[in-house]
Structure formats: structure tokens, C-alpha cells
C-alpha atoms as a PDB file:
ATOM      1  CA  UNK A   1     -10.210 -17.931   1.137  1.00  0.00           C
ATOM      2  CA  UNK A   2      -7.666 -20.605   2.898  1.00  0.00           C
ATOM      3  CA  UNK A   3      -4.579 -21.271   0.485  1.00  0.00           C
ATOM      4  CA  UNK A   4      -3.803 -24.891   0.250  1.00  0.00           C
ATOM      5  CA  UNK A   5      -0.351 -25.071  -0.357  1.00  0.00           C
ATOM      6  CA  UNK A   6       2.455 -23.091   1.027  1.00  0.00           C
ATOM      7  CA  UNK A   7       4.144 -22.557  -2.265  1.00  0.00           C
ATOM      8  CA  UNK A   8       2.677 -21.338  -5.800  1.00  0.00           C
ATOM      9  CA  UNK A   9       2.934 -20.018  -8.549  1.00  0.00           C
ATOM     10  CA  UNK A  10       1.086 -16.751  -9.244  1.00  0.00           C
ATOM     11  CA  UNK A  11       0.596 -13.661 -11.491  1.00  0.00           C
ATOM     12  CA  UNK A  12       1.770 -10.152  -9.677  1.00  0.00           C
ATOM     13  CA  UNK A  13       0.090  -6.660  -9.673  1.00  0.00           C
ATOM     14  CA  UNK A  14       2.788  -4.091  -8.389  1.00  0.00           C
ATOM     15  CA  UNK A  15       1.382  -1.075  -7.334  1.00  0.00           C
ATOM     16  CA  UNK A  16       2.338   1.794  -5.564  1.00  0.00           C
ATOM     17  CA  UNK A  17       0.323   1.203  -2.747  1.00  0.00           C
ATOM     18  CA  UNK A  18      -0.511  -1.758  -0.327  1.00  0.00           C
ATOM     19  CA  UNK A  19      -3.206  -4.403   0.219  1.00  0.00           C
ATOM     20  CA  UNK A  20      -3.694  -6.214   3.702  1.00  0.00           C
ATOM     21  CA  UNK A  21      -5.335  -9.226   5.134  1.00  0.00           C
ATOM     22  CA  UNK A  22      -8.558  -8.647   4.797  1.00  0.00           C
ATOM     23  CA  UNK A  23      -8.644  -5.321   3.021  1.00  0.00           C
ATOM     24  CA  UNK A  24     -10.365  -4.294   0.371  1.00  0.00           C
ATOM     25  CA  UNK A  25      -8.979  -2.725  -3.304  1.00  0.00           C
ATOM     26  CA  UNK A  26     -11.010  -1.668  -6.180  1.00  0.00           C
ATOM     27  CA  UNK A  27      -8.685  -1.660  -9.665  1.00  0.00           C
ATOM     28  CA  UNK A  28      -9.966   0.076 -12.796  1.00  0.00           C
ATOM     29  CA  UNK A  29      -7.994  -2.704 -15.480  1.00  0.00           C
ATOM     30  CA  UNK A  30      -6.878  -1.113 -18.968  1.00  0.00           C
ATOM     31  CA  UNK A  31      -4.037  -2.514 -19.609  1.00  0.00           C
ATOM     32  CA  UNK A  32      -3.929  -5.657 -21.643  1.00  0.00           C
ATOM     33  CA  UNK A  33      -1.390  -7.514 -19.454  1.00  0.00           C
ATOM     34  CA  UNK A  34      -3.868  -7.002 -16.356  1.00  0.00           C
ATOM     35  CA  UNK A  35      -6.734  -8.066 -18.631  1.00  0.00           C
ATOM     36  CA  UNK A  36      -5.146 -10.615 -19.049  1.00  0.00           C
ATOM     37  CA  UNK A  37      -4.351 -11.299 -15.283  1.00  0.00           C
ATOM     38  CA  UNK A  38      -7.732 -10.919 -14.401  1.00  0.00           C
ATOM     39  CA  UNK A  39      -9.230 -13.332 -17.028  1.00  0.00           C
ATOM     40  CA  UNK A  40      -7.163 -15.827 -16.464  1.00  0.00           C
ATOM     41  CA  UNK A  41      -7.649 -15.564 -12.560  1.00  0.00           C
ATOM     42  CA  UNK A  42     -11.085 -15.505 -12.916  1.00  0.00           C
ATOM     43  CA  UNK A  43     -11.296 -19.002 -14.949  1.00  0.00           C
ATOM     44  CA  UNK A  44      -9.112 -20.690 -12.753  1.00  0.00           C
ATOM     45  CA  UNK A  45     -10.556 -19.202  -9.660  1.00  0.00           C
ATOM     46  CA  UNK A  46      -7.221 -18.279  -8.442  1.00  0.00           C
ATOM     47  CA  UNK A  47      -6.368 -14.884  -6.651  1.00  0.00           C
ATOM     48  CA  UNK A  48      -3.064 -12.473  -8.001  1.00  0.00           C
ATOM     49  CA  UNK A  49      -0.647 -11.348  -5.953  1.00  0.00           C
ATOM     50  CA  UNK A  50      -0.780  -7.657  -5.013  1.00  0.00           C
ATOM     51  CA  UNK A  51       2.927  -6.201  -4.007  1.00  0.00           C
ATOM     52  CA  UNK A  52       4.642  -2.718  -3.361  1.00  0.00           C
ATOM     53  CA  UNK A  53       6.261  -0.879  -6.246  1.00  0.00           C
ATOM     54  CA  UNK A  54       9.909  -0.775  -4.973  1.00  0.00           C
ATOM     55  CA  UNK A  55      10.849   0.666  -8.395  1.00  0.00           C
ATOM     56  CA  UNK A  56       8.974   1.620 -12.150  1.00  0.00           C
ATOM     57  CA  UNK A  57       5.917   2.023 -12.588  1.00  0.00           C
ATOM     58  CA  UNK A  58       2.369   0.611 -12.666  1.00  0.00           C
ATOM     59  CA  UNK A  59       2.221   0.848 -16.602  1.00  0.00           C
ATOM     60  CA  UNK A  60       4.634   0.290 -19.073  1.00  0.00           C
ATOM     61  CA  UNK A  61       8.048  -2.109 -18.191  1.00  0.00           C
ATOM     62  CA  UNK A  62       7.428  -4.390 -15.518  1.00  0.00           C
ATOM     63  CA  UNK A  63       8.246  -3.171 -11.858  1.00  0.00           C
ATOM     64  CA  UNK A  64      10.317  -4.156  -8.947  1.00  0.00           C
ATOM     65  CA  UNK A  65       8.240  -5.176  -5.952  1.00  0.00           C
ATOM     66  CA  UNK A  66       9.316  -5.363  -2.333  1.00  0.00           C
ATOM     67  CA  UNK A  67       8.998  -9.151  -1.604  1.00  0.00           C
ATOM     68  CA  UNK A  68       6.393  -9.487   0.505  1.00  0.00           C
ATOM     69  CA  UNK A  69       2.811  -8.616  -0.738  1.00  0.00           C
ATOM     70  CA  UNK A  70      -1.053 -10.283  -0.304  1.00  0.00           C
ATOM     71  CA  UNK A  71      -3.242 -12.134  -1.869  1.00  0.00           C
ATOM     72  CA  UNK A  72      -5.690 -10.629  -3.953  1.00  0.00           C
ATOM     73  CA  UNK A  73      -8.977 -12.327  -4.122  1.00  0.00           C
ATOM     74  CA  UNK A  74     -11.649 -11.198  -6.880  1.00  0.00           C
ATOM     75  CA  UNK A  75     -14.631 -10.226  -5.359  1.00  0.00           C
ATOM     76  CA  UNK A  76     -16.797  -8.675  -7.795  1.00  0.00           C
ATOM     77  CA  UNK A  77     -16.111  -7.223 -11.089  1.00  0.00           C
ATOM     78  CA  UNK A  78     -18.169  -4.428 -13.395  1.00  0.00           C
ATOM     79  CA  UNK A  79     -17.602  -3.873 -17.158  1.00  0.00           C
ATOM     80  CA  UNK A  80     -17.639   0.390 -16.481  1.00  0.00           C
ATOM     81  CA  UNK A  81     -19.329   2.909 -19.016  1.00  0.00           C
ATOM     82  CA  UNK A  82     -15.933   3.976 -20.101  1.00  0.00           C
ATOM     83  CA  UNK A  83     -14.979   0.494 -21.287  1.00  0.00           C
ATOM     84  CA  UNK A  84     -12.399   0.240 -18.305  1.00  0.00           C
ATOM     85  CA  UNK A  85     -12.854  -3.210 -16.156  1.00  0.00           C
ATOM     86  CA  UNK A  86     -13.768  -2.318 -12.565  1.00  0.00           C
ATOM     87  CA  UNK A  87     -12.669  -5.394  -9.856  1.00  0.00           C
ATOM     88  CA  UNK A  88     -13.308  -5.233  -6.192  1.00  0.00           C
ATOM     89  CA  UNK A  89     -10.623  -7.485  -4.254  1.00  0.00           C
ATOM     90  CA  UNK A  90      -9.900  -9.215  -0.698  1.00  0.00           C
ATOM     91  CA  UNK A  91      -6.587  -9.852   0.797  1.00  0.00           C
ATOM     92  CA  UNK A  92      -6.012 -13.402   1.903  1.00  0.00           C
ATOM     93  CA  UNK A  93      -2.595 -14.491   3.235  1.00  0.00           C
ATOM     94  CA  UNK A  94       0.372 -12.626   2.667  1.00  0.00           C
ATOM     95  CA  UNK A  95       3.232 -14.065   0.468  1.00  0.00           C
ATOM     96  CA  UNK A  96       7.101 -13.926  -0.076  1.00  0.00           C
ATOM     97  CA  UNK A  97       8.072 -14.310  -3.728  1.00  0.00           C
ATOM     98  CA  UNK A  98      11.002 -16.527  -4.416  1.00  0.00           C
ATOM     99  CA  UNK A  99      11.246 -15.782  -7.692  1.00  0.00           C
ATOM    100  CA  UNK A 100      10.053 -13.952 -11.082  1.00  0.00           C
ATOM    101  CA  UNK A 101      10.118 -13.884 -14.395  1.00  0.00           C
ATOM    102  CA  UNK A 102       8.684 -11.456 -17.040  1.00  0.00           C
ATOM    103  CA  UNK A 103       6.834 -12.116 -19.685  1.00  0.00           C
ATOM    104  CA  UNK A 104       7.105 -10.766 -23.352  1.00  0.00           C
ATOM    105  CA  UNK A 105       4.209  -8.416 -22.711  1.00  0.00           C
ATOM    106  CA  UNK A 106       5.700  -7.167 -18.977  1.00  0.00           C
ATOM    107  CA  UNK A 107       3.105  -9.381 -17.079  1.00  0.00           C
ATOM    108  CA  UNK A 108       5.274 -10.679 -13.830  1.00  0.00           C
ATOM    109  CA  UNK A 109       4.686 -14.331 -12.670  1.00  0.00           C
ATOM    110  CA  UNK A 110       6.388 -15.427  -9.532  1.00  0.00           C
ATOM    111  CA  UNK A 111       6.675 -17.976  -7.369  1.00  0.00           C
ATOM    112  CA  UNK A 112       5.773 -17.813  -3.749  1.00  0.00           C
ATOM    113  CA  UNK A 113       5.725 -18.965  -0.131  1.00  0.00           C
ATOM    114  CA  UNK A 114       2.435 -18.292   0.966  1.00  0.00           C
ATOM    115  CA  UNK A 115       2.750 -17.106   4.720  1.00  0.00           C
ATOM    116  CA  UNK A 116       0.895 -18.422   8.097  1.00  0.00           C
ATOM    117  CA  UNK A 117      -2.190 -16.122   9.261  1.00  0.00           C
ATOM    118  CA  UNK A 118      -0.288 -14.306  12.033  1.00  0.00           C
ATOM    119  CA  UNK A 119      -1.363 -15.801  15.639  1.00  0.00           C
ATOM    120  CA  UNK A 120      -4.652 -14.574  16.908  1.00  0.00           C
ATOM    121  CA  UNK A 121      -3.676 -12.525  20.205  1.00  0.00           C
ATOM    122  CA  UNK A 122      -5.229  -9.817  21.892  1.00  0.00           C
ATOM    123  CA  UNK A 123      -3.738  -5.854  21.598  1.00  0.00           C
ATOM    124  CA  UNK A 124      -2.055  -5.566  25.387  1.00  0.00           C
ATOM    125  CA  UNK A 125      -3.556  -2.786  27.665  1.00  0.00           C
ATOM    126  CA  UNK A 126      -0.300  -0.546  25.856  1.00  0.00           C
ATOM    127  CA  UNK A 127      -2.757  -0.847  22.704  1.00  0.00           C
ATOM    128  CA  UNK A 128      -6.133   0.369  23.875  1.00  0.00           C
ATOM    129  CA  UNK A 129      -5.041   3.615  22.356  1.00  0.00           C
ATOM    130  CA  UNK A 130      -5.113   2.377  19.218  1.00  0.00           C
ATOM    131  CA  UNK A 131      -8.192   0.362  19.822  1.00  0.00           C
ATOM    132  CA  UNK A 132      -9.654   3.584  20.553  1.00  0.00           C
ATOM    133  CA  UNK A 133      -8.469   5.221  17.568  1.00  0.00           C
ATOM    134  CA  UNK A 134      -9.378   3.027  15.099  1.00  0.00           C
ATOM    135  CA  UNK A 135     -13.045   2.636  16.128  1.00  0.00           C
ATOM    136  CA  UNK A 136     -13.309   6.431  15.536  1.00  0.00           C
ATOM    137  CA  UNK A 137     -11.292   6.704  12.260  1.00  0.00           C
ATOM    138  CA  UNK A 138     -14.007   3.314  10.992  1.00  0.00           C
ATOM    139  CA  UNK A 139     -16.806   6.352  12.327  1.00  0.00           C
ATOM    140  CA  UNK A 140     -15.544   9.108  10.503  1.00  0.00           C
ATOM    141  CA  UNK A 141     -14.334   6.522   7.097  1.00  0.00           C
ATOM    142  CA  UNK A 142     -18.385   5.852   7.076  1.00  0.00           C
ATOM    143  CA  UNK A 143     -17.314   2.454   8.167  1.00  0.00           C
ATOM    144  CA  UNK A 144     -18.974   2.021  11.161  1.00  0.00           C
ATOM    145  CA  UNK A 145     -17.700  -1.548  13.303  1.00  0.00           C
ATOM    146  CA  UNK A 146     -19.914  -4.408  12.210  1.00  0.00           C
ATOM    147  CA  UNK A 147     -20.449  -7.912  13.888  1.00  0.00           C
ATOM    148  CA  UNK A 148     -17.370  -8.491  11.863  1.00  0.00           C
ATOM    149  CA  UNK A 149     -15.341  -6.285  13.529  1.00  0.00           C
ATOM    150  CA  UNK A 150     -12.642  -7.770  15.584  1.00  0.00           C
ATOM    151  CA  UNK A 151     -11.228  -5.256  18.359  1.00  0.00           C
ATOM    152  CA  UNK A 152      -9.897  -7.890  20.754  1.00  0.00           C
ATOM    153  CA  UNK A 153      -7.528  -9.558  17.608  1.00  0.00           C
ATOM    154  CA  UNK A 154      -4.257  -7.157  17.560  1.00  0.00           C
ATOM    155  CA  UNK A 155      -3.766  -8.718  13.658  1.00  0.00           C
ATOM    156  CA  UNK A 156      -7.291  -7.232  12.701  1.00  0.00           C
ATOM    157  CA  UNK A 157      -6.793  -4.101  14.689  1.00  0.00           C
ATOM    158  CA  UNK A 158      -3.377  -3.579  13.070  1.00  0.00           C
ATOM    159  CA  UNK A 159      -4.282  -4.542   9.228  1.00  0.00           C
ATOM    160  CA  UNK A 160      -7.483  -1.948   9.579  1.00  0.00           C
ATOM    161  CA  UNK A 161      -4.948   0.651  10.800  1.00  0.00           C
ATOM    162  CA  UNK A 162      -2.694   0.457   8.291  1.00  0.00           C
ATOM    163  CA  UNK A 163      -5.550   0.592   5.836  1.00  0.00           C
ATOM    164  CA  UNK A 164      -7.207   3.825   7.206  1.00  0.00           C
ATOM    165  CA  UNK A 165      -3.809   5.694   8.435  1.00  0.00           C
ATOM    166  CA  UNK A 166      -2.453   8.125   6.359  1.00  0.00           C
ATOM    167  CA  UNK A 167       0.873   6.803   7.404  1.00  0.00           C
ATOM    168  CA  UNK A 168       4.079   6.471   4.022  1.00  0.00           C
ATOM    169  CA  UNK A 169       3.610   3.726   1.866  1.00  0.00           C
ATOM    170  CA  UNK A 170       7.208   1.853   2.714  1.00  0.00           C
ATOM    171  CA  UNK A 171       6.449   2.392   6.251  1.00  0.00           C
ATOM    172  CA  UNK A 172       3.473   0.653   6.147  1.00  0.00           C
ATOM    173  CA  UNK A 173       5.460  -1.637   3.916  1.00  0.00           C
ATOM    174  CA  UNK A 174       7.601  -2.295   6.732  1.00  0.00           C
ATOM    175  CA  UNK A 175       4.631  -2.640   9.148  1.00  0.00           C
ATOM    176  CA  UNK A 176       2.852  -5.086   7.045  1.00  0.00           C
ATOM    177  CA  UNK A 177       6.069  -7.194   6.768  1.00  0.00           C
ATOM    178  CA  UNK A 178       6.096  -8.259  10.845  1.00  0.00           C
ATOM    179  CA  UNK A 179       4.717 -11.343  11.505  1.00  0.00           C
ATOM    180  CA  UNK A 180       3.918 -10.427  15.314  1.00  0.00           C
ATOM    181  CA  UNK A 181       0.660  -8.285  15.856  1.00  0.00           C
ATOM    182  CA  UNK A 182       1.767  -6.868  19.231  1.00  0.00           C
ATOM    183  CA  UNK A 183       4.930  -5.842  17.412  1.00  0.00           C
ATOM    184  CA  UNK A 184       3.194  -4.207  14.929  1.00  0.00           C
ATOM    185  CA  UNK A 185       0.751  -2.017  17.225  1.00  0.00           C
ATOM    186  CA  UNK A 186       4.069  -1.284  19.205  1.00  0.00           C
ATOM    187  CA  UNK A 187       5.548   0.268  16.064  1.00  0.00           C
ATOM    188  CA  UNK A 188       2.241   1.977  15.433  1.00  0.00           C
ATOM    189  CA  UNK A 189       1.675   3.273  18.554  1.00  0.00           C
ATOM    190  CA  UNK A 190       5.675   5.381  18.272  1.00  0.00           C
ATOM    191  CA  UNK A 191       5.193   6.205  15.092  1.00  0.00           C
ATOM    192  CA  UNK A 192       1.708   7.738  16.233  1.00  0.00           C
ATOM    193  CA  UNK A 193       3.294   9.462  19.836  1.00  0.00           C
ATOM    194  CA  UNK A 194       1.093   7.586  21.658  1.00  0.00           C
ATOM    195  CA  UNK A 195       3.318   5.923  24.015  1.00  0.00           C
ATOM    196  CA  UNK A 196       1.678   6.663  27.408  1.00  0.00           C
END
């Protein structure tokens, strides 16, 4: 899943709701634009980049999108009885559009900066609440922590939270948009009250 260059050129899928590193997002496709998206992706073996509504909709005229948003890597994908196209995703790397431009049929290309993985540190001893926390939200989600699970990486510990939280969309917008891990399990832990 590494991106090789730093800039690109990509197709975007606003929606009103986020995707992070390493998350996963399941998209029932009807529209012919996002047909579109996803054949094309799939052929070149390319992901789509997935980015917050900041204003529209998902269907009809093209949306604005906040500018920072995440890969989306195609996983799996199911024709469904109902005719509707079923894809499982991945985040990779997150990304800063540049620029856009809008196609005839409202499907949004834009160019990007694809962004650094954020620095592998360790949540400080301020952080073990959340630690705590999100080991027992993964119990009760059915998700029980694999030998994938990461508790001693702040970036994995904070991307899972915002994933399982049932925190505003723009704030975890905002959350999603700092590049430091420790800053982001700071801003978690006030907007949680669990500031010991």
C-alpha cells in the first residue's frame, strides 16, 4: 500500500463521513460516475481519494471537500443481489488536494500531495486512558485486538479511535488533519474529559 510519489493525480469520493489510515469502508456504488471511479481504479490498480463533504451532497452536483482526505484502497468488491456494486476499502496515506476539476458527468479529479505516515511514537503515560478505552470499545465493536493491533503506536491508537468514537464528523475532521499523534490523543483525551 506505499505511494510512490508525493504528488498525483486522482479521482475523489466526497462523502459525508471520514476514512483513516488503516480503516476500513464498505460503499454500495450506483451511481454511474462512481462506477466509473471504481472501474477505472480497478484496471489501473490505483486507489481514489476519499474526502469530507464540506458542502452538497454525495449524489447529484459534485461536492466541496475539506482538503485533506485518505487514500482509498480497493479491497474486495461483490456484484450485490440488488444490482448495486458492493467495495470494501483500506486507507493508505492521507492527502492534500491542490487542485480540482469537474468533469461533465460531476466526477471530481484532483491533484494531490500525498502526505508522510505520521512518526511512529508511543501514546505518553497522559494516554493510557485512551489506550484503555479503545481496547474495550474494539470488545464491545466485536473487534477484538488481533496480533495486528498496535497499542504502543499513538498514530494507530488515535486512527482506531476516531473510527469507533461517536465523536462529530468535522471534529474528527479536524483530528484527522494533525500530523502529530500525541497531539491528536491530547485533543481526544479533552474532548473525552479525561484529563486526569
Amino acid at each position: 500500500m506505499t505511494e510512490l510519489r508525493s504528488e498525483r493525480e486522482i479521482h475523489l469520493f466526497p462523502l459525508h463521513g471520514i476514512l483513516v489510515p488503516e480503516g476500513r469502508l464498505t460503499l454500495r456504488i450506483f451511481e454511474p460516475r462512481y462506477l466509473d471511479l471504481v472501474s477505472d481504479c480497478m484496471k489501473r490498480e490505483q486507489p481514489f481519494g476519499v474526502a469530507l463533504i464540506s458542502e452538497g451532497e454525495e449524489t447529484g452536483r459534485a461536492a466541496q471537500c475539506h482538503d485533506l482526505g485518505t487514500l482509498a484502497h480497493i479491497s474486495d468488491w461483490d456484484q450485490q443481489a440488488d444490482g448495486l456494486l458492493e467495495i470494501s476499502c483500506v486507507g493508505g496515506r492521507r492527502f492534500r488536494i491542490l487542485s480540482q476539476e469537474v468533469a461533465a458527468n460531476q466526477l471530481v479529479r484532483a491533484r494531490v500531495r500525498v502526505l508522510s505516515a505520521c512518526p511512529r511514537v508511543e501514546p505518553g503515560r497522559s494516554h493510557q486512558p485512551l489506550v484503555t478505552l479503545l481496547r474495550q470499545l474494539m470488545e464491545r465493536a466485536g473487534r477484538p485486538p488481533g496480533t495486528d493491533a498496535r497499542f504502543d503506536d499513538a498514530g494507530w491508537v488515535g486512527c482506531r479511535l476516531l473510527e469507533l468514537l461517536p465523536l462529530g464528523l468535522v471534529q474528527k475532521q479536524r483530528l484527522l488533519q494533525l500530523d502529530d499523534p500525541r497531539q491528536r490523543l491530547d485533543q481526544l483525551l479533552g474532548a473525552l474529559n479525561l484529563v486526569q
